[in-house]
PDB file of N, CA and C in Angstrom:
ATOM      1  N   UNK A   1     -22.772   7.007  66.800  1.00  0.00           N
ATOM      2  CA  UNK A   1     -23.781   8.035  66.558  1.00  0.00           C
ATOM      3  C   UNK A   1     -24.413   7.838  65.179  1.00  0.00           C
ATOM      4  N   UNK A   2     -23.434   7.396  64.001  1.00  0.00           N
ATOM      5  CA  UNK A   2     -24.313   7.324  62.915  1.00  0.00           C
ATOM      6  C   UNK A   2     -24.977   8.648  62.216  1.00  0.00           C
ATOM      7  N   UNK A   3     -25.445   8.814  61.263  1.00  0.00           N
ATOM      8  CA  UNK A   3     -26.015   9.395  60.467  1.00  0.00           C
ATOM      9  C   UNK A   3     -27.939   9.665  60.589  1.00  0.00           C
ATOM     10  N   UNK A   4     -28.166   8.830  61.838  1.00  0.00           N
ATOM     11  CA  UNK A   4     -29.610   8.638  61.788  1.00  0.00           C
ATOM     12  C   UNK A   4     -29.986  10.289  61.949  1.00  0.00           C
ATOM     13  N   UNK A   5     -29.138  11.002  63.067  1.00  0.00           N
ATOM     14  CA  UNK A   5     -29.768  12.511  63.385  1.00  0.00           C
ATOM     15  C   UNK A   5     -30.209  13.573  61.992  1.00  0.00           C
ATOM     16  N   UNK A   6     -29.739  12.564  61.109  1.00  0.00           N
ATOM     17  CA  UNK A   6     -30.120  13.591  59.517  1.00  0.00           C
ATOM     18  C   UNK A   6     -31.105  13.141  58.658  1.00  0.00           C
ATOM     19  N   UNK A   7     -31.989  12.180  58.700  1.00  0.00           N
ATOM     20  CA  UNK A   7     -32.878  11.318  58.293  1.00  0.00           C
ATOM     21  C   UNK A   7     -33.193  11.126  56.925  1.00  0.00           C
ATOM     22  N   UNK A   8     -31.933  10.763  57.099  1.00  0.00           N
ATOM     23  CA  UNK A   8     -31.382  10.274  55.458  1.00  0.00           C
ATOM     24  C   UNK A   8     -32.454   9.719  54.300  1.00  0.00           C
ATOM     25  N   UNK A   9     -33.101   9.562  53.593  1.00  0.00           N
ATOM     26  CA  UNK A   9     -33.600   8.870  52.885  1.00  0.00           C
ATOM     27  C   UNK A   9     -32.735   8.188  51.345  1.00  0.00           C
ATOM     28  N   UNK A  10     -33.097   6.876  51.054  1.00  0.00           N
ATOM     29  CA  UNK A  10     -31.763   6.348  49.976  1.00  0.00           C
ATOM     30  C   UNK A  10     -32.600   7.214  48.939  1.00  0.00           C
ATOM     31  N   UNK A  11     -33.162   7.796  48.407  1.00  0.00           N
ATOM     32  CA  UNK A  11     -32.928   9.355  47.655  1.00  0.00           C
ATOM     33  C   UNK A  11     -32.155  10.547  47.832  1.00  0.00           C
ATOM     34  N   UNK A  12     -32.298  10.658  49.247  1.00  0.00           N
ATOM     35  CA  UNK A  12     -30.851  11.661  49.433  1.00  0.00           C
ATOM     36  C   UNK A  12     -30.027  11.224  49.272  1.00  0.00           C
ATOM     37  N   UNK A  13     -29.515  10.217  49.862  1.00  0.00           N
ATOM     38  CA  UNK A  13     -27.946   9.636  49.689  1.00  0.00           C
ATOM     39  C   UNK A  13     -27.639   9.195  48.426  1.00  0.00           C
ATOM     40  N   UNK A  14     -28.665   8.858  47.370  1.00  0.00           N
ATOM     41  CA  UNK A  14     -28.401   8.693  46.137  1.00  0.00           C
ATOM     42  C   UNK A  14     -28.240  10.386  45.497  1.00  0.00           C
ATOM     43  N   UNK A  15     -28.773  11.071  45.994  1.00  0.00           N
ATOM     44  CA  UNK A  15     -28.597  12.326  44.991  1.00  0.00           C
ATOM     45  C   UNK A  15     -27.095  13.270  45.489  1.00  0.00           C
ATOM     46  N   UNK A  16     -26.928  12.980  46.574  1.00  0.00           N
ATOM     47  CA  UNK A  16     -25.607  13.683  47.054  1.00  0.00           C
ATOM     48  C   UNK A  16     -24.418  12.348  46.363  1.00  0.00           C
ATOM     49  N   UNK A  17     -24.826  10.963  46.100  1.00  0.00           N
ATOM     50  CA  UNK A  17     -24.039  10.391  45.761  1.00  0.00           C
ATOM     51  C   UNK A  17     -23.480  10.558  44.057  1.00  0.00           C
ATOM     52  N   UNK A  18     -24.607  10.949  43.789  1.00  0.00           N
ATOM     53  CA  UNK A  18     -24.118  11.059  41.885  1.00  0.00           C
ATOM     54  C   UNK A  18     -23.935  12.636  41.606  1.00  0.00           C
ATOM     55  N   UNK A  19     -23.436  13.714  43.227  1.00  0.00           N
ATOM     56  CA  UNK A  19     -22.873  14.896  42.526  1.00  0.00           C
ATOM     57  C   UNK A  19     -21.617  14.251  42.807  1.00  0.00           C
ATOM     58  N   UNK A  20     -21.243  13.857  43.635  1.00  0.00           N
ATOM     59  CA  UNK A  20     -19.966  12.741  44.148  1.00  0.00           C
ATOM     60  C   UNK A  20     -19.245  13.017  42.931  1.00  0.00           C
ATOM     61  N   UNK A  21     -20.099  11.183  42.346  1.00  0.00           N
ATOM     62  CA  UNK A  21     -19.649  11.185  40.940  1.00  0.00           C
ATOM     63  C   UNK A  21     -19.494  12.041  39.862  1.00  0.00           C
ATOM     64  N   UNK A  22     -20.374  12.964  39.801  1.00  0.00           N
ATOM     65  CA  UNK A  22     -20.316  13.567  38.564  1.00  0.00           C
ATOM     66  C   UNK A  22     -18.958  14.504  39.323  1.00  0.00           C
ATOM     67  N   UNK A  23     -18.217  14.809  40.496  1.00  0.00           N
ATOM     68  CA  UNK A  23     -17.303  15.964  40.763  1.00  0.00           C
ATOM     69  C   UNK A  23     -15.841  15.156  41.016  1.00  0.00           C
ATOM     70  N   UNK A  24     -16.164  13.691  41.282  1.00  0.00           N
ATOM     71  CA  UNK A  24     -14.896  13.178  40.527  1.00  0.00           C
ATOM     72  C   UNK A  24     -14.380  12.712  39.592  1.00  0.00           C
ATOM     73  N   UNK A  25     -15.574  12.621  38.277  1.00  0.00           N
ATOM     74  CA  UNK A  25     -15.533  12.027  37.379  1.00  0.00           C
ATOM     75  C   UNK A  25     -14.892  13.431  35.925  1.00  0.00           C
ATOM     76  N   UNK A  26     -15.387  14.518  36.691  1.00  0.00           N
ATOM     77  CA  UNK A  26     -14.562  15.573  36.215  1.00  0.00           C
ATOM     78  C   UNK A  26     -13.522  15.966  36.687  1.00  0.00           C
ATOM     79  N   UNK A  27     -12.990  15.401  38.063  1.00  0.00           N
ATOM     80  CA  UNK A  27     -11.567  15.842  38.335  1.00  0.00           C
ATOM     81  C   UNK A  27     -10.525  14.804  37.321  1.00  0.00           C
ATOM     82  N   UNK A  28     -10.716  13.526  37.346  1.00  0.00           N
ATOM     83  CA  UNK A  28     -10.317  12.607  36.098  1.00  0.00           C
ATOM     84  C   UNK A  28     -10.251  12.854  35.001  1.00  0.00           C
ATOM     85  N   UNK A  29     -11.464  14.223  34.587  1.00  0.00           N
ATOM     86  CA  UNK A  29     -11.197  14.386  33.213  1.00  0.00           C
ATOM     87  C   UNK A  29     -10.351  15.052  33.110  1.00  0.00           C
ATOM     88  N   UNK A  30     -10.546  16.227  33.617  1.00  0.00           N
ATOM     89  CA  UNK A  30      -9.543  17.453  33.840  1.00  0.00           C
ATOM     90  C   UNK A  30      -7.970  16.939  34.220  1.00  0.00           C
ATOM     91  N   UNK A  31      -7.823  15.851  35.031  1.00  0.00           N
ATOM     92  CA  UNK A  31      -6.464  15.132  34.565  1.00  0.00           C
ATOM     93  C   UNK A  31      -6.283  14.859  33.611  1.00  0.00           C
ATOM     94  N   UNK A  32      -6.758  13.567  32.441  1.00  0.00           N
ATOM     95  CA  UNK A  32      -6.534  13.173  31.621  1.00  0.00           C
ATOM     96  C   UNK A  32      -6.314  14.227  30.076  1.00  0.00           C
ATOM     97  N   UNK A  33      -7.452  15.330  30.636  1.00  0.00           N
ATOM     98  CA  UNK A  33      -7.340  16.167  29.685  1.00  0.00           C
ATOM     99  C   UNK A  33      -7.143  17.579  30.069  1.00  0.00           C
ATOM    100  N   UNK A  34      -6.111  18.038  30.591  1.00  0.00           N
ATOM    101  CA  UNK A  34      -6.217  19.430  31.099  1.00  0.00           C
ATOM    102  C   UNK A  34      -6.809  20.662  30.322  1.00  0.00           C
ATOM    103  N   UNK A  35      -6.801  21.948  30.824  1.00  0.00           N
ATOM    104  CA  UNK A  35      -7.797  23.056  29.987  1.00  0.00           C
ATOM    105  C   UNK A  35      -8.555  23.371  30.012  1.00  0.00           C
ATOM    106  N   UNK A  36      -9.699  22.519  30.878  1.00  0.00           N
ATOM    107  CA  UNK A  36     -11.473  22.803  30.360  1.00  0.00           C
ATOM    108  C   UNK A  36     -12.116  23.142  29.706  1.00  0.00           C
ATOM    109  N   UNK A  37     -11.125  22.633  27.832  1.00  0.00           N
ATOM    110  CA  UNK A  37     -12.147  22.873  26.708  1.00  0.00           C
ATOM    111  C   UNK A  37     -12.837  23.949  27.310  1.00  0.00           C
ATOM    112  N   UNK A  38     -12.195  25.784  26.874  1.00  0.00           N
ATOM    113  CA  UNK A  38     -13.262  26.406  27.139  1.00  0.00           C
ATOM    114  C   UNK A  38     -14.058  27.326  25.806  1.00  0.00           C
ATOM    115  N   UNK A  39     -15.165  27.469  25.884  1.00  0.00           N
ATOM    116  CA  UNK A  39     -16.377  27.394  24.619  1.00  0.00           C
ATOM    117  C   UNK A  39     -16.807  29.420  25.172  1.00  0.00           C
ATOM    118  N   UNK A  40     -17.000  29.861  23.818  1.00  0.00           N
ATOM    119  CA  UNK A  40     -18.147  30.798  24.229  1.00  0.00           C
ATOM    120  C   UNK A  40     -19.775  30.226  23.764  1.00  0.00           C
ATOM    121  N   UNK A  41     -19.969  30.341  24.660  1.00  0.00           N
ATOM    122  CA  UNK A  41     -21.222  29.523  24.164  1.00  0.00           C
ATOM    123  C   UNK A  41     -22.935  30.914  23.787  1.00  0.00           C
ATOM    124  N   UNK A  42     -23.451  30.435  23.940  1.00  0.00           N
ATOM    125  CA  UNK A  42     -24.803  31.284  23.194  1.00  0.00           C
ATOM    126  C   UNK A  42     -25.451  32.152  24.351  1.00  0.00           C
ATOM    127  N   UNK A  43     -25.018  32.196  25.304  1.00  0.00           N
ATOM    128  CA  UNK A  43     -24.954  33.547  26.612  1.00  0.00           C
ATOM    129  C   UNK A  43     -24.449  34.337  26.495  1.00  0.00           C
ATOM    130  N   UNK A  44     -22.852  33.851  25.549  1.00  0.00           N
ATOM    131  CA  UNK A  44     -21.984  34.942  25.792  1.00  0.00           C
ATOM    132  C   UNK A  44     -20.500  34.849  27.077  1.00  0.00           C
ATOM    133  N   UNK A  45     -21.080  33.604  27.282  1.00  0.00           N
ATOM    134  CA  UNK A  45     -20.082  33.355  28.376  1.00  0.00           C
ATOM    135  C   UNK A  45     -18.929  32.411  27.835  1.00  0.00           C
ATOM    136  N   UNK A  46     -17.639  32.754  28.583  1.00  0.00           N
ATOM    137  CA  UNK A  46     -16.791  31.836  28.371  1.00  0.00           C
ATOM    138  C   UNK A  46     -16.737  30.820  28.964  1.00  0.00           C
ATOM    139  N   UNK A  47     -17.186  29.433  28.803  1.00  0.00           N
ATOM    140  CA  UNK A  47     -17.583  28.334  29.955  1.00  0.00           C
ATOM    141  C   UNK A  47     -16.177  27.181  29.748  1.00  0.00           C
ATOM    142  N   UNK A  48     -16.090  26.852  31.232  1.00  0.00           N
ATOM    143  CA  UNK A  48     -15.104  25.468  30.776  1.00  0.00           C
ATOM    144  C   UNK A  48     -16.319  24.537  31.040  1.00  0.00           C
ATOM    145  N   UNK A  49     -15.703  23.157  30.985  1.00  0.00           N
ATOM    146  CA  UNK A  49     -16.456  21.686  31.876  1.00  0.00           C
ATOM    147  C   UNK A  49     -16.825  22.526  33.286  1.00  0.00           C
ATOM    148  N   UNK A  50     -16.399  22.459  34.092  1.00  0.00           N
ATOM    149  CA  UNK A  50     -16.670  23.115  35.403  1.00  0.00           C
ATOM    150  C   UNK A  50     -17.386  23.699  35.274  1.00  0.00           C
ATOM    151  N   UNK A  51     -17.328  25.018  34.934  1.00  0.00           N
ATOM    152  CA  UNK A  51     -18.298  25.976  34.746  1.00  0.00           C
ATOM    153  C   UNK A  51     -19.395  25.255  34.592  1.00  0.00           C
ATOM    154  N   UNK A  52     -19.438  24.507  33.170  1.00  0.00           N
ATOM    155  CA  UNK A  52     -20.945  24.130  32.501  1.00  0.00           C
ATOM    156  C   UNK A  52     -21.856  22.957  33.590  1.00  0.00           C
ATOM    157  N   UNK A  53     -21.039  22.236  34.424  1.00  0.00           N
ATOM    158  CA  UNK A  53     -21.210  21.015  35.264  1.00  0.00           C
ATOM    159  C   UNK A  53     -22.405  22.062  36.436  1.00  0.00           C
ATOM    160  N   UNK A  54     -21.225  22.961  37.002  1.00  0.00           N
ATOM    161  CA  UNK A  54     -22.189  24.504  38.091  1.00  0.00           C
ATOM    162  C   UNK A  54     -23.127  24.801  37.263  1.00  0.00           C
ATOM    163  N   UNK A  55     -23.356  25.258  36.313  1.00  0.00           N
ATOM    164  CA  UNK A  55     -24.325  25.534  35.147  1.00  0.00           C
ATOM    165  C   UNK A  55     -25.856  24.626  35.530  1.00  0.00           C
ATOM    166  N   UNK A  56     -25.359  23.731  35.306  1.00  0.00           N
ATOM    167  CA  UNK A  56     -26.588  22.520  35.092  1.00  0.00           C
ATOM    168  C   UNK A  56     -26.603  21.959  36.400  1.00  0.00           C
ATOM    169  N   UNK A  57     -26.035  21.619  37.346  1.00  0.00           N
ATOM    170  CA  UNK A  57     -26.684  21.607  38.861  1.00  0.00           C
ATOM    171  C   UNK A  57     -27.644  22.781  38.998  1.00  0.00           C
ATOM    172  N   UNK A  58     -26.838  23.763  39.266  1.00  0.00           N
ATOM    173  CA  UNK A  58     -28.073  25.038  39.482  1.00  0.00           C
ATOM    174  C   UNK A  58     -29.246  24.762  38.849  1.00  0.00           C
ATOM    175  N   UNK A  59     -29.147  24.662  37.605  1.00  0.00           N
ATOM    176  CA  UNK A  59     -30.666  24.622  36.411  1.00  0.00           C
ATOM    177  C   UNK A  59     -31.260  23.387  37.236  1.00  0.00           C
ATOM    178  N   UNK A  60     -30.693  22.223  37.493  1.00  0.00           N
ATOM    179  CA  UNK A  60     -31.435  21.143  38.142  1.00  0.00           C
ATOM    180  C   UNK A  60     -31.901  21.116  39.170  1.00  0.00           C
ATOM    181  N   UNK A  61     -31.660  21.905  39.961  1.00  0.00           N
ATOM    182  CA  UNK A  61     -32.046  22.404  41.130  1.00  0.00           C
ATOM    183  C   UNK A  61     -32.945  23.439  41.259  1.00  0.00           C
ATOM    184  N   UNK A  62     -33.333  23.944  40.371  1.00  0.00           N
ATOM    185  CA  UNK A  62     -34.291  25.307  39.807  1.00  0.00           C
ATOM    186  C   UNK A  62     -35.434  24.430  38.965  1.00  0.00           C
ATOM    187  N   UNK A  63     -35.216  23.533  38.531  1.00  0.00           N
ATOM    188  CA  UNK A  63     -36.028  22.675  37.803  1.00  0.00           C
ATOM    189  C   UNK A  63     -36.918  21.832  38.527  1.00  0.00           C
ATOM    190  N   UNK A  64     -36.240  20.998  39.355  1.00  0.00           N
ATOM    191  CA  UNK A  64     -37.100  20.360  40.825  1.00  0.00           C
ATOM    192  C   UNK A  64     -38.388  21.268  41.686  1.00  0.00           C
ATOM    193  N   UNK A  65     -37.594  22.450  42.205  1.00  0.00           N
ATOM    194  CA  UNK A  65     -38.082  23.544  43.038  1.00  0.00           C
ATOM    195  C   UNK A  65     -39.139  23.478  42.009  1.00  0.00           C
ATOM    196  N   UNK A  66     -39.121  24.289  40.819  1.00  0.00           N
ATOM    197  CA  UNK A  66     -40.183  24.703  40.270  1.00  0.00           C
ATOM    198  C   UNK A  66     -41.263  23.921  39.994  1.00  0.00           C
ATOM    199  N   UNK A  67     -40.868  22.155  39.289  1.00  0.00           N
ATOM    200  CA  UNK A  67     -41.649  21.107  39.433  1.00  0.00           C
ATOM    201  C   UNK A  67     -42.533  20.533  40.714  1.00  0.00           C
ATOM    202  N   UNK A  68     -42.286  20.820  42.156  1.00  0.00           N
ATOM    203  CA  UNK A  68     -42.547  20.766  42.995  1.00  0.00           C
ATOM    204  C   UNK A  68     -43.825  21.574  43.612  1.00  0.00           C
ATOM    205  N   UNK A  69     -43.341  23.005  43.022  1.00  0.00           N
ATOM    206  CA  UNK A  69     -44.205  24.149  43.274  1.00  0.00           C
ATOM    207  C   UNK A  69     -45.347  24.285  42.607  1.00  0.00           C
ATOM    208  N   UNK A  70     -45.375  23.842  40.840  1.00  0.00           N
ATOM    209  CA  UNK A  70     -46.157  23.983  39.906  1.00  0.00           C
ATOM    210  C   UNK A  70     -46.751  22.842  39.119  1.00  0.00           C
ATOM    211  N   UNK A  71     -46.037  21.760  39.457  1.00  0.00           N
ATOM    212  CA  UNK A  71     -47.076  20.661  38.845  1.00  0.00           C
ATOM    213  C   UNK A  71     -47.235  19.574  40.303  1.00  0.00           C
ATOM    214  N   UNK A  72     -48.082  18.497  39.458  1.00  0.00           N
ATOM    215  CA  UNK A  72     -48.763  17.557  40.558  1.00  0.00           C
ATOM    216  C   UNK A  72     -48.005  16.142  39.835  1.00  0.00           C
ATOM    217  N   UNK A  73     -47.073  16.039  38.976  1.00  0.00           N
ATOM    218  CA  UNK A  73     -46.886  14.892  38.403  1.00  0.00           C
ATOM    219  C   UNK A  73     -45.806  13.976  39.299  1.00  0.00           C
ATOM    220  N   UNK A  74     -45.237  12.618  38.905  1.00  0.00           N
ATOM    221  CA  UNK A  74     -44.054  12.571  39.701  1.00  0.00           C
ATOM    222  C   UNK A  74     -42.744  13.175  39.227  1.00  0.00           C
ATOM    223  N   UNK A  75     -42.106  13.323  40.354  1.00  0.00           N
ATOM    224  CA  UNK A  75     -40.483  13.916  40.162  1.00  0.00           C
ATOM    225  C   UNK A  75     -39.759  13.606  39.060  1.00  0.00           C
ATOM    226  N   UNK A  76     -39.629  12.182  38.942  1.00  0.00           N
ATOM    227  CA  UNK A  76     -38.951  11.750  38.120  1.00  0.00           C
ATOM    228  C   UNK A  76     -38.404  12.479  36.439  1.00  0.00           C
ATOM    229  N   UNK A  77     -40.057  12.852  36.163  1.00  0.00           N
ATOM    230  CA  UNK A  77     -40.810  13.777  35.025  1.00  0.00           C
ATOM    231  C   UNK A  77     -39.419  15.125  34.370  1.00  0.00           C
ATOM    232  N   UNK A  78     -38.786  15.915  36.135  1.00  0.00           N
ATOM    233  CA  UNK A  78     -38.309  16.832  36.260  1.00  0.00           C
ATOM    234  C   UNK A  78     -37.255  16.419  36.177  1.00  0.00           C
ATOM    235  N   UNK A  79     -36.677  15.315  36.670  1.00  0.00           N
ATOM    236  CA  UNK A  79     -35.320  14.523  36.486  1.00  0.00           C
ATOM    237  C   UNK A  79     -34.876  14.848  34.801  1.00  0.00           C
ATOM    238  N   UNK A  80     -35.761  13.722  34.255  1.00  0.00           N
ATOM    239  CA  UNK A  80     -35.073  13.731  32.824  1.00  0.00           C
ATOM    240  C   UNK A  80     -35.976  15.482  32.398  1.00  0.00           C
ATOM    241  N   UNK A  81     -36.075  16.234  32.556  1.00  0.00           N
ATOM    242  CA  UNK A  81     -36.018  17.349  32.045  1.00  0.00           C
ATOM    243  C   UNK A  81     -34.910  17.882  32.460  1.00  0.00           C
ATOM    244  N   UNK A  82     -34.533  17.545  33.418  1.00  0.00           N
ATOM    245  CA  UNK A  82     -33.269  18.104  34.103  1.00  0.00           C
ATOM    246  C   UNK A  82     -32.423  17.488  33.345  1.00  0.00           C
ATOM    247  N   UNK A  83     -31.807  16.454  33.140  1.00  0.00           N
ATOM    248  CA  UNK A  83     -30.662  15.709  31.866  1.00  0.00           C
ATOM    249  C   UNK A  83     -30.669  16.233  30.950  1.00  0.00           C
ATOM    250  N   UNK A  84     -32.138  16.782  30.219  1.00  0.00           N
ATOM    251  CA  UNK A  84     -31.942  17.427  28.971  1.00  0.00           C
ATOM    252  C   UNK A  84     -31.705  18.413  28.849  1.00  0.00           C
ATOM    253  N   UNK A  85     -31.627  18.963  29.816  1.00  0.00           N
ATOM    254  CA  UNK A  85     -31.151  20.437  29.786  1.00  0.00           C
ATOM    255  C   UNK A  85     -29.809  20.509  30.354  1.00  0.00           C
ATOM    256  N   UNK A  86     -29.639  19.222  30.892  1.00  0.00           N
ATOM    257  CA  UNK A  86     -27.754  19.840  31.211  1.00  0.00           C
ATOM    258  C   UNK A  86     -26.743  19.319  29.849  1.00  0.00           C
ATOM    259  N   UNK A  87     -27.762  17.834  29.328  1.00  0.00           N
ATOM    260  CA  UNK A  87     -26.745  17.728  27.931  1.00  0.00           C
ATOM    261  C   UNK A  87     -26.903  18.941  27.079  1.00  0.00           C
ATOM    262  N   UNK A  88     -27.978  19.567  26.998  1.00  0.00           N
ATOM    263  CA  UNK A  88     -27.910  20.874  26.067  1.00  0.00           C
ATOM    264  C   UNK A  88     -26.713  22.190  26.655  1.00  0.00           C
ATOM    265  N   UNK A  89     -26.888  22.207  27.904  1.00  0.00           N
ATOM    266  CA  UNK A  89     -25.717  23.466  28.503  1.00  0.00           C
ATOM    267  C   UNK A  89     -24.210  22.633  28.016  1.00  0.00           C
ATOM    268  N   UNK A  90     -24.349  21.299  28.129  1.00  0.00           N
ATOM    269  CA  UNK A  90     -23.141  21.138  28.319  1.00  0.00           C
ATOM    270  C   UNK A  90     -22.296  20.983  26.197  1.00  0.00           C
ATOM    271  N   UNK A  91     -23.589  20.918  25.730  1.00  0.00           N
ATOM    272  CA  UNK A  91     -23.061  21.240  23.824  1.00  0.00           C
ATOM    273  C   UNK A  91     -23.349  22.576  23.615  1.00  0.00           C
ATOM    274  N   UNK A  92     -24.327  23.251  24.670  1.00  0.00           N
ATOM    275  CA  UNK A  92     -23.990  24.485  23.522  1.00  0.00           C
ATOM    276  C   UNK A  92     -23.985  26.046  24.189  1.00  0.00           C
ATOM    277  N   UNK A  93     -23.693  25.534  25.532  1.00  0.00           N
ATOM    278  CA  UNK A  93     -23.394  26.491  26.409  1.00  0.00           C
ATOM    279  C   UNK A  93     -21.794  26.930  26.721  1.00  0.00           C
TER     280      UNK A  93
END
């Protein structure tokens, strides 16, 4: 049967592939380093890694949508706006 009934594009499968990574690459950390370093950060919230990782998917995913809706440029554009805003959640959130 295969995967064809979902019409995969290697953008999807690349973007479901690097939450993959990014959700085992924090289960490794969280081994190596237990705790989830947790921060109050400038919300007010008490965040671990986890937390901040959910943090910045959501925002990246709110970032796309909105890029989609409101500009005409390419995606990509929203990508690295999206990086910069999750390295920022993830120092000072």
């Amino acid at each position: 049967m295969g995967l064809s009934w979902m019409a995969w594009t290697w953008q999807t499968g690349a973007f479901f592939g690097v939450i993959a990574l990014f959700l085992i690459g924090m289960s490794v950390w969280e081994m190596a380093r237990p705790g989830g370093d947790p921060r109050h950060g400038v919300l007010g919230l008490d965040t671990t890694r986890g937390d901040r990782l959910f943090i910045s998917l959501l925002t990246s995913a709110y970032v796309h949508l909105a890029w989609l809706a409101l500009a005409t440029g390419p995606l990509w554009v929203a990508t690295i706006i999206s990086v910069i805003i999750a390295l920022a959640i993830f120092r000072w959130v």
